[in-house]
C-alpha atoms as a PDB file:
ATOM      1  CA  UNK A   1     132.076 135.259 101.577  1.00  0.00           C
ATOM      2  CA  UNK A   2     135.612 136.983 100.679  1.00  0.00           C
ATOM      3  CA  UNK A   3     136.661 139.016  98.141  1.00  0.00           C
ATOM      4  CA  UNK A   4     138.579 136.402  96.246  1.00  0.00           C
ATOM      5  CA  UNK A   5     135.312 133.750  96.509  1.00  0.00           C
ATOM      6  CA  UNK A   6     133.465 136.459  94.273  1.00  0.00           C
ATOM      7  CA  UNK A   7     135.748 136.952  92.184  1.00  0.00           C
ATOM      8  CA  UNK A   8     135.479 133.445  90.803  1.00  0.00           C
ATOM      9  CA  UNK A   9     131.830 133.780  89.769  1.00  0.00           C
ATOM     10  CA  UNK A  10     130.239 132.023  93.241  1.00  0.00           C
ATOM     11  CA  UNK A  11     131.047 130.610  96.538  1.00  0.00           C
ATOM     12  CA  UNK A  12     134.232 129.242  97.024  1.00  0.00           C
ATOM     13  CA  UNK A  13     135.875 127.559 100.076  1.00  0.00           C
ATOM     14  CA  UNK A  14     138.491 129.663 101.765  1.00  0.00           C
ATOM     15  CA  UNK A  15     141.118 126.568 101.836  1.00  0.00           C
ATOM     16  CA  UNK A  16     140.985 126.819  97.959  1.00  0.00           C
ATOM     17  CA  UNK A  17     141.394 130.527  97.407  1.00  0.00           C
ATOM     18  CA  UNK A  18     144.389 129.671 100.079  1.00  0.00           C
ATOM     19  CA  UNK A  19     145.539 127.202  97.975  1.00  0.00           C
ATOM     20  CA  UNK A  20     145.961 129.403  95.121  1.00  0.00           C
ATOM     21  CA  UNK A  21     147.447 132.300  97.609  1.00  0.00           C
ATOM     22  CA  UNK A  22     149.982 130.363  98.816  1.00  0.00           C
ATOM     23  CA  UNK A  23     151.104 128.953  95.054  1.00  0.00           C
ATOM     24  CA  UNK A  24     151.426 133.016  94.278  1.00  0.00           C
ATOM     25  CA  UNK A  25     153.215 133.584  97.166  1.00  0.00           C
ATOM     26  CA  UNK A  26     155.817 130.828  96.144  1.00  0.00           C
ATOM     27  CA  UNK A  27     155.775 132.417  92.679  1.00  0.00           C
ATOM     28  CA  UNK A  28     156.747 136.145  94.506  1.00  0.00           C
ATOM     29  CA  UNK A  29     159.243 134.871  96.764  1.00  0.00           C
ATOM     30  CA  UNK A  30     160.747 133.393  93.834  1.00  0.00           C
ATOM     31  CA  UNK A  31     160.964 129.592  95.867  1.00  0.00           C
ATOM     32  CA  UNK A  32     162.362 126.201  93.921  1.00  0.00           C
ATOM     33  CA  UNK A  33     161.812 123.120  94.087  1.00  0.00           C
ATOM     34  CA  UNK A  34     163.467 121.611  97.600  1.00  0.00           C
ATOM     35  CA  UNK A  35     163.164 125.189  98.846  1.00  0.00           C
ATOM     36  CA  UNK A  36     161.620 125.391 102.702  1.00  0.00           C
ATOM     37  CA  UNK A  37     158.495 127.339 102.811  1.00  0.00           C
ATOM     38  CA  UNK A  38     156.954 129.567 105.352  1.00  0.00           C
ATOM     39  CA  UNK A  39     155.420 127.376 108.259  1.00  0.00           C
ATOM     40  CA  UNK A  40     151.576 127.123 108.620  1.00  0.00           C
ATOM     41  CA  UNK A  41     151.345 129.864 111.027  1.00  0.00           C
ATOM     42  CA  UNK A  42     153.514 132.292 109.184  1.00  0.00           C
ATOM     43  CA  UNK A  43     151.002 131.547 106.136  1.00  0.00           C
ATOM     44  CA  UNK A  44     148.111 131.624 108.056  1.00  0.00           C
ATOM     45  CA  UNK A  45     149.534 135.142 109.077  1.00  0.00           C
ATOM     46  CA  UNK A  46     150.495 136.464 105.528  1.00  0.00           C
ATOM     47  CA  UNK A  47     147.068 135.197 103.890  1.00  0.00           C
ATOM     48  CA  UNK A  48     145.247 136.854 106.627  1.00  0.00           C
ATOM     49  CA  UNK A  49     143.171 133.449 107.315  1.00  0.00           C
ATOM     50  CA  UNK A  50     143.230 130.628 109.961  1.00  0.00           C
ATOM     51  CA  UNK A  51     145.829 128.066 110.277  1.00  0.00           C
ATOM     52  CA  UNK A  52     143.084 125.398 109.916  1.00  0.00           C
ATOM     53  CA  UNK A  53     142.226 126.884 106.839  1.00  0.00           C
ATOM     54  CA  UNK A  54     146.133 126.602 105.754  1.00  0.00           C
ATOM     55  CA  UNK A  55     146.405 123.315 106.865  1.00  0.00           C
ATOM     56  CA  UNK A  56     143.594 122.374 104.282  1.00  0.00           C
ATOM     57  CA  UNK A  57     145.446 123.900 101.710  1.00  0.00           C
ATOM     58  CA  UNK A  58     148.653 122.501 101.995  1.00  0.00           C
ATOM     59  CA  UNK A  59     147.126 119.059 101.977  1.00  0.00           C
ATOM     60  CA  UNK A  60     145.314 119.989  98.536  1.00  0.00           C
ATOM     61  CA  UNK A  61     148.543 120.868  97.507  1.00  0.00           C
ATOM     62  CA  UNK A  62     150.572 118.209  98.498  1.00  0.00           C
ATOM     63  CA  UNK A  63     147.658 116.253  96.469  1.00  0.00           C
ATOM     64  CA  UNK A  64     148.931 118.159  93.808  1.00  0.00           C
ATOM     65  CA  UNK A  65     152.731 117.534  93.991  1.00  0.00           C
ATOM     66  CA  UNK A  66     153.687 121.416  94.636  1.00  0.00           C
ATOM     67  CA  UNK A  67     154.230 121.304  98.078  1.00  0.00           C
ATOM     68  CA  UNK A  68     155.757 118.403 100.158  1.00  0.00           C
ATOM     69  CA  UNK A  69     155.384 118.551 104.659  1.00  0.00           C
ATOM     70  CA  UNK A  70     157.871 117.026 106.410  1.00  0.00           C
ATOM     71  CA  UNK A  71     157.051 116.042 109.674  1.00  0.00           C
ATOM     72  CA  UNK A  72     158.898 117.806 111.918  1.00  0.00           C
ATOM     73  CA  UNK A  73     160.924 119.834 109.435  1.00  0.00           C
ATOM     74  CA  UNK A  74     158.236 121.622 107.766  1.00  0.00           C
ATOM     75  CA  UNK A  75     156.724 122.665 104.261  1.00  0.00           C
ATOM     76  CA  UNK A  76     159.017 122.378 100.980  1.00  0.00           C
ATOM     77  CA  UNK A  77     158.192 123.171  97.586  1.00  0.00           C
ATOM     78  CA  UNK A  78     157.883 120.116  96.092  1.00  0.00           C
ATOM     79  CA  UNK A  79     159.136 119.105  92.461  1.00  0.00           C
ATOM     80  CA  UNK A  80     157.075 120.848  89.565  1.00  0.00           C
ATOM     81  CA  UNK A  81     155.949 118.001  87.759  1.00  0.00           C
ATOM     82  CA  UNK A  82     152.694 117.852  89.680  1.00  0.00           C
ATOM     83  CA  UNK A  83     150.653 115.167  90.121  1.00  0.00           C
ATOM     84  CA  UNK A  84     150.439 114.182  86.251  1.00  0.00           C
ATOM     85  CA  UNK A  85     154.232 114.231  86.583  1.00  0.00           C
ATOM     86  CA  UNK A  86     156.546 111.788  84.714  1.00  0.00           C
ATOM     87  CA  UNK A  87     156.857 109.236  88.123  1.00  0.00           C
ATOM     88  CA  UNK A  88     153.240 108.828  87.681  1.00  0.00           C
ATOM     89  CA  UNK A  89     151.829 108.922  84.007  1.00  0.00           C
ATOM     90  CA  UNK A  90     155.096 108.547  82.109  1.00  0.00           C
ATOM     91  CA  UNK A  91     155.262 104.755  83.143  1.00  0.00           C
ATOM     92  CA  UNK A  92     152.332 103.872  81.135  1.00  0.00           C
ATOM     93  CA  UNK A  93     152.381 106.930  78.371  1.00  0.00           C
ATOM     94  CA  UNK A  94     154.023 105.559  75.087  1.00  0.00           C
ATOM     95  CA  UNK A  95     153.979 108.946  72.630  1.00  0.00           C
ATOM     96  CA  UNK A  96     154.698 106.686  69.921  1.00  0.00           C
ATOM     97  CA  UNK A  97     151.588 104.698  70.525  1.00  0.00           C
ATOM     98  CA  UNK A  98     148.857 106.455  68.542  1.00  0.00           C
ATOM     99  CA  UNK A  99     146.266 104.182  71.030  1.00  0.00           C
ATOM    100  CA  UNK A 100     147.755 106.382  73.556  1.00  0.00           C
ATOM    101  CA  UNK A 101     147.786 109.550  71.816  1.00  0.00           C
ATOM    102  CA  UNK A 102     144.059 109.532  70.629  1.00  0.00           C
ATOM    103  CA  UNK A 103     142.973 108.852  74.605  1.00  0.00           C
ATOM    104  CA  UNK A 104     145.606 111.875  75.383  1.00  0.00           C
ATOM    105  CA  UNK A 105     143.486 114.002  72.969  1.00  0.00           C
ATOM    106  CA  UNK A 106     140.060 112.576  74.606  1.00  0.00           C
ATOM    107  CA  UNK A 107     141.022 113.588  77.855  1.00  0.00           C
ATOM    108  CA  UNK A 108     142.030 117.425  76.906  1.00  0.00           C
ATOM    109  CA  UNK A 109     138.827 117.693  75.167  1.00  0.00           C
ATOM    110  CA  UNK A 110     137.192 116.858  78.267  1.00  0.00           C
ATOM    111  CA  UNK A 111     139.499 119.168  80.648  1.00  0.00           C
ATOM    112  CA  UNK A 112     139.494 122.039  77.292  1.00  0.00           C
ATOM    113  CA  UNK A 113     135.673 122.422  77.607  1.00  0.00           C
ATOM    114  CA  UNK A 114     135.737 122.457  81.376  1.00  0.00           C
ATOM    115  CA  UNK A 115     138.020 125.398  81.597  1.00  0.00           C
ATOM    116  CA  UNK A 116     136.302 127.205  78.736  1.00  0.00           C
ATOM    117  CA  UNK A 117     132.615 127.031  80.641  1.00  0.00           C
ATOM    118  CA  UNK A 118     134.123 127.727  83.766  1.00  0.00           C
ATOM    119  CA  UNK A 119     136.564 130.617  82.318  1.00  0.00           C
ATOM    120  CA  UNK A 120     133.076 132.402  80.518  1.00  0.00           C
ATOM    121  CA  UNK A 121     131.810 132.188  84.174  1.00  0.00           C
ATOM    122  CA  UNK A 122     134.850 133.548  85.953  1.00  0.00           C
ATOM    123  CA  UNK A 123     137.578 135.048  83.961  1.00  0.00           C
ATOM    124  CA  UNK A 124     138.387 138.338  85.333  1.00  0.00           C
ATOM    125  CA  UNK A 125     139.376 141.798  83.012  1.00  0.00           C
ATOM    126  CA  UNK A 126     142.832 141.219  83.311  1.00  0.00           C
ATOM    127  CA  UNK A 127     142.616 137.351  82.573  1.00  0.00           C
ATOM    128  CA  UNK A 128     140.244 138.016  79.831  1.00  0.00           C
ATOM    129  CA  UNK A 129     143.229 140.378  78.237  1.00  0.00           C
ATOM    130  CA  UNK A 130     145.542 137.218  78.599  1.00  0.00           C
ATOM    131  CA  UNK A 131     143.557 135.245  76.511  1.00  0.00           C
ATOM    132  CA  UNK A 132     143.282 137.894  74.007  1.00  0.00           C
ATOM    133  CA  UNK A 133     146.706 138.797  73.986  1.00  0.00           C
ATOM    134  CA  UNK A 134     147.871 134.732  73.996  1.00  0.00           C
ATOM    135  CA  UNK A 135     145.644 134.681  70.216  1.00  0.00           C
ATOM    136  CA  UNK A 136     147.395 137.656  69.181  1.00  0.00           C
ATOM    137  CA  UNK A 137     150.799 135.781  69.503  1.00  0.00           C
ATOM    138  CA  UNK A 138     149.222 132.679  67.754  1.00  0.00           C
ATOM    139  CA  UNK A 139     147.842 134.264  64.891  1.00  0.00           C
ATOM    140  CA  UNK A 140     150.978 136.308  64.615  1.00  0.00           C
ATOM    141  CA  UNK A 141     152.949 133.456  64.543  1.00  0.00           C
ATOM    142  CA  UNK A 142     150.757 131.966  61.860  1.00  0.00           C
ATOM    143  CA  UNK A 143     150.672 135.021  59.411  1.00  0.00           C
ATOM    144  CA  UNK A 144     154.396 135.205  59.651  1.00  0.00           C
ATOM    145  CA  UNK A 145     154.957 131.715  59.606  1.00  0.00           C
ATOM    146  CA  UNK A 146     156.961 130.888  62.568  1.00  0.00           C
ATOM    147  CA  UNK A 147     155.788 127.677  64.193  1.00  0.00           C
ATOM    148  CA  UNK A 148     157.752 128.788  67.226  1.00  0.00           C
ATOM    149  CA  UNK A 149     155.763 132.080  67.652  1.00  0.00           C
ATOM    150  CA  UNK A 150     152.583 129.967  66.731  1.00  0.00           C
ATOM    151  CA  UNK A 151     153.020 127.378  69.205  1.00  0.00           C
ATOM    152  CA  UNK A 152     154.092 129.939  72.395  1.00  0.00           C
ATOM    153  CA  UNK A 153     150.948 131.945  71.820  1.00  0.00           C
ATOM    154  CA  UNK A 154     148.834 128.757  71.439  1.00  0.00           C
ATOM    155  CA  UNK A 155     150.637 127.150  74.784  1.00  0.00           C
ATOM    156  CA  UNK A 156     149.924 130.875  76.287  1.00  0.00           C
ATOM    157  CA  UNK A 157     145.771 130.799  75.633  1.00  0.00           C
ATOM    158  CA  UNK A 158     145.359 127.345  76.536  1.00  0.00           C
ATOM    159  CA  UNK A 159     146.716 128.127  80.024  1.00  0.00           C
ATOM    160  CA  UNK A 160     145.786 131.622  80.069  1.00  0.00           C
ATOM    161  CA  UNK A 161     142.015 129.913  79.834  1.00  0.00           C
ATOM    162  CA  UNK A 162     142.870 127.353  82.485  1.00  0.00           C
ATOM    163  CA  UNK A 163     144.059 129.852  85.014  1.00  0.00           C
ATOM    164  CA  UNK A 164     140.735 131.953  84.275  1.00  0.00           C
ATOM    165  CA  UNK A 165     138.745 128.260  85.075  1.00  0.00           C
ATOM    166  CA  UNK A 166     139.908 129.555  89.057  1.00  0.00           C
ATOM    167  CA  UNK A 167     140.443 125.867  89.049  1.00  0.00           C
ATOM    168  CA  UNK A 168     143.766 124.848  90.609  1.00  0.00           C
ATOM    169  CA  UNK A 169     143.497 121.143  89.783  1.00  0.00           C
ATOM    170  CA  UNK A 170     142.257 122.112  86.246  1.00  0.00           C
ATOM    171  CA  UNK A 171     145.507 124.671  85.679  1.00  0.00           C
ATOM    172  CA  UNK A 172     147.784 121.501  86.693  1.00  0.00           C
ATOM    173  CA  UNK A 173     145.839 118.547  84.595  1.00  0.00           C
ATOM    174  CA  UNK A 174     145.422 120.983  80.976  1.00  0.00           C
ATOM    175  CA  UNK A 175     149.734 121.934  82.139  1.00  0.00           C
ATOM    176  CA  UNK A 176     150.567 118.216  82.506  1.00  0.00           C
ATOM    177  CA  UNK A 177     148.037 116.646  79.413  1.00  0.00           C
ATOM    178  CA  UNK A 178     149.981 118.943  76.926  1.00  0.00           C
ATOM    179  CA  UNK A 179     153.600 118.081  78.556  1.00  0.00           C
ATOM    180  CA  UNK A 180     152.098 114.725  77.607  1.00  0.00           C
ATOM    181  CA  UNK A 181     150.941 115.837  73.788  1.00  0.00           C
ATOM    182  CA  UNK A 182     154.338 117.634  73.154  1.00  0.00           C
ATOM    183  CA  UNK A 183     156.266 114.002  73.779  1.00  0.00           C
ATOM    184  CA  UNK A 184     154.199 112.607  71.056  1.00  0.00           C
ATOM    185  CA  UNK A 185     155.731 115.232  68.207  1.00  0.00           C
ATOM    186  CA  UNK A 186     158.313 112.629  67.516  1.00  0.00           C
ATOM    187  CA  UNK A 187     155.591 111.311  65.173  1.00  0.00           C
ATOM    188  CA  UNK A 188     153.428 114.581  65.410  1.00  0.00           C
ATOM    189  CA  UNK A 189     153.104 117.724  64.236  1.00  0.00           C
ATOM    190  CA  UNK A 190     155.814 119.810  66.352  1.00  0.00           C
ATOM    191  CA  UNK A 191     158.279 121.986  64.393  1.00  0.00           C
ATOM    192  CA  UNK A 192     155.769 123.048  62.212  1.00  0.00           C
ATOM    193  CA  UNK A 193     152.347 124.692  61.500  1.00  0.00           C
ATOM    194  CA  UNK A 194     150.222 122.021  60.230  1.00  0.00           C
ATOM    195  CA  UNK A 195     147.328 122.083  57.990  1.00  0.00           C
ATOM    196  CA  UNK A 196     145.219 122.908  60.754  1.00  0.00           C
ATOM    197  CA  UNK A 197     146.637 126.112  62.225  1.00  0.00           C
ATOM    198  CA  UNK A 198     144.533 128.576  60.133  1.00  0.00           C
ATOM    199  CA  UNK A 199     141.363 127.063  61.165  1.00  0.00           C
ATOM    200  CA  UNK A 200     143.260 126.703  64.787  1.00  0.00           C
ATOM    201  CA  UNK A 201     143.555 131.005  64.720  1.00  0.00           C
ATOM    202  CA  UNK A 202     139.869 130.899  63.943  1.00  0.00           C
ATOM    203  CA  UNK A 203     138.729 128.597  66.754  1.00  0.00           C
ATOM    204  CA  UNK A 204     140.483 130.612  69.003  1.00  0.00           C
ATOM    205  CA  UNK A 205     138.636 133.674  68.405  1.00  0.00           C
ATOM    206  CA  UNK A 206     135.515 131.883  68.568  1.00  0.00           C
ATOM    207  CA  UNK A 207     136.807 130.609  72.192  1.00  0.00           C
ATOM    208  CA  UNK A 208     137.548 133.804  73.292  1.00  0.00           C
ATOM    209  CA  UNK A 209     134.739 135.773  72.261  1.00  0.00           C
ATOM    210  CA  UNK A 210     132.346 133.102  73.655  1.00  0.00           C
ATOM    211  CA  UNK A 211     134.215 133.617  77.033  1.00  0.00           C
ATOM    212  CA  UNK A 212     134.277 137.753  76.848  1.00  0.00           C
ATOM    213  CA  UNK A 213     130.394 136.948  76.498  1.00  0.00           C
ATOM    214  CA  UNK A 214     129.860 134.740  79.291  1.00  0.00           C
ATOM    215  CA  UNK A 215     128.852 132.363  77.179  1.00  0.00           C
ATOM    216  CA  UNK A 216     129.753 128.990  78.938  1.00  0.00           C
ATOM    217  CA  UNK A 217     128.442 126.437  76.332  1.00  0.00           C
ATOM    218  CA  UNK A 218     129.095 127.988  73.226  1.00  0.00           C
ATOM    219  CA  UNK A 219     132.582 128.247  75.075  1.00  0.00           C
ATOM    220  CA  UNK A 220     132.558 124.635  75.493  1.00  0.00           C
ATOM    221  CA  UNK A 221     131.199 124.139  72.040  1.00  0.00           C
ATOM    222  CA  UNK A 222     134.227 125.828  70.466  1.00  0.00           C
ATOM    223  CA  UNK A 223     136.977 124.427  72.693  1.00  0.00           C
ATOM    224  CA  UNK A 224     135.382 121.202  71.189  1.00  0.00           C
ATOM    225  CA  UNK A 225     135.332 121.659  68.089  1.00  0.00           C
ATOM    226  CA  UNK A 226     138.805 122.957  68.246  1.00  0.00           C
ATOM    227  CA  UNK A 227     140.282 120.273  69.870  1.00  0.00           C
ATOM    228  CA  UNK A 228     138.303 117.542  67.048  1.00  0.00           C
ATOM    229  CA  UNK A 229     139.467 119.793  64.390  1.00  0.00           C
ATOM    230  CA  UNK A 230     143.608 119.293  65.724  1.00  0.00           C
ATOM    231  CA  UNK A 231     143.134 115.677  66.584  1.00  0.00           C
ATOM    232  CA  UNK A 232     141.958 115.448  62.533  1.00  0.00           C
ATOM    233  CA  UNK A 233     144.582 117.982  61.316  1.00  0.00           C
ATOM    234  CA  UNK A 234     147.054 115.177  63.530  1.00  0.00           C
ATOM    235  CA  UNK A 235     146.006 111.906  62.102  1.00  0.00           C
ATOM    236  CA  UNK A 236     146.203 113.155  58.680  1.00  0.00           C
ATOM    237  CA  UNK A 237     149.796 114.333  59.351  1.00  0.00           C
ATOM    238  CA  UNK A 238     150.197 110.431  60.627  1.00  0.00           C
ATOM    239  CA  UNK A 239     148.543 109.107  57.506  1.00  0.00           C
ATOM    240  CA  UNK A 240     150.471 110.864  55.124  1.00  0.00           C
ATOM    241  CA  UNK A 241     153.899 110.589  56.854  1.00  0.00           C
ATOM    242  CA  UNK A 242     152.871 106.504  56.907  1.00  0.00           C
ATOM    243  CA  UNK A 243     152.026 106.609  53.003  1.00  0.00           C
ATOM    244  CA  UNK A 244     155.090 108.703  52.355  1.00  0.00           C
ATOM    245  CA  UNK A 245     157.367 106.058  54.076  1.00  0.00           C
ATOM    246  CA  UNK A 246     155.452 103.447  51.988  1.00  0.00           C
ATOM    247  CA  UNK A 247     156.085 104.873  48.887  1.00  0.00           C
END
């Protein structure tokens, strides 16, 4: 087993870790979209693994949308969207449709306490501090009362949990499902704090400390209850923004 399968709490398959290798090495050579890559055996060479074991990778990332072969031209990074992107889930997703909304919220309180039981299992020292320092931000934000500052640091531990999951397709489905929530502020919350951020500050602590503990399903537990708690904090906004109109 390598190094980097331990590191994730258990076995993992080398074309996965090499999945995530080669998405760092895109991020340190600073690559963009439509940007030619670094052939197979030039990867297989950098990542200190087999080309086979490259090859498997790129076609997990291709799955994903971040990297796009060209036969007989070679690898490209491919456009960031990822494989929620807009070509694929924006043709049925309606943020004004509060049907649609509700089943957005479903599904990130399904992929919220995923990455929480799998981030207790996994999350590294230095992850653990991202998650830590990502609730600083939000509760900063909240005690100063600057929804911009709030929302960063609540973006920031949300992902900062995901990328502790050692989950690639995890990282890109939480990244893509709240793209997805943000389109629906035009009738959410977005812009401000809402009635549920104090409680919101409070959940995340209780995330957090259930991951430092290695606690996987109070972890879960928490990133459940926080994501009911916003989903009520954002149909009472809807309710009393429709009774306001009324009146």
């Amino acid at each position: 087993m390598t190094d980097a399968g331990r590191a994730a709490g258990g076995y993992r398959p080398g074309y996965e870790v090499a999945a995530e290798q080669v998405l760092e090495l895109i991020g340190r050579l600073r690559l963009r979209p439509g940007d030619r890559m670094p052939t197979e055996n030039e990867l297989a060479q950098q990542l200190g693994t087999s080309r086979t074991v490259v090859r498997e990778a790129v076609k997990i990332l291709s799955a994903l949308g971040r990297v796009r072969a060209q036969k007989g031209r070679g690898l490209y990074v491919a456009d960031d969207e990822g494989m929620l992107g807009t070509g694929r889930w924006a043709s049925f997703f309606l943020p004004t449709d509060l049907d649609h909304v509700y089943m957005l919220f479903e599904f990130r309180r399904v992929q919220e306490m995923e990455t929480s039981r799998l981030a207790a299992r996994r999350a590294t020292p230095p992850e653990l501090g991202a998650i830590e320092r990502a609730a600083a931000v939000c509760r900063q934000g909240f005690e100063t009362d600057r929804a911009e500052e709030f929302n960063s640091g609540d973006d920031a531990f949300h992902t900062s949990i995901a990328a502790a999951s050692h989950n690639m397709f995890l990282q890109v489905a939480v990244r893509e499902a709240r793209r997805l929530q943000a389109q629906s502020s035009i009738i959410g919350l977005h812009g401000s704090l809402g009635g549920h951020a104090a409680k919101a500050v409070e959940e995340h602590d209780a995330i957090h400390r259930a991951i430092r503990a290695g606690d996987s399903e109070a972890a879960a537990q928490a990133a459940a209850m926080h994501i009911d708690n916003t989903l009520e904090d954002y149909r009472r906004e809807i309710q009393q923004r429709i009774f306001t109109r009324a009146d």
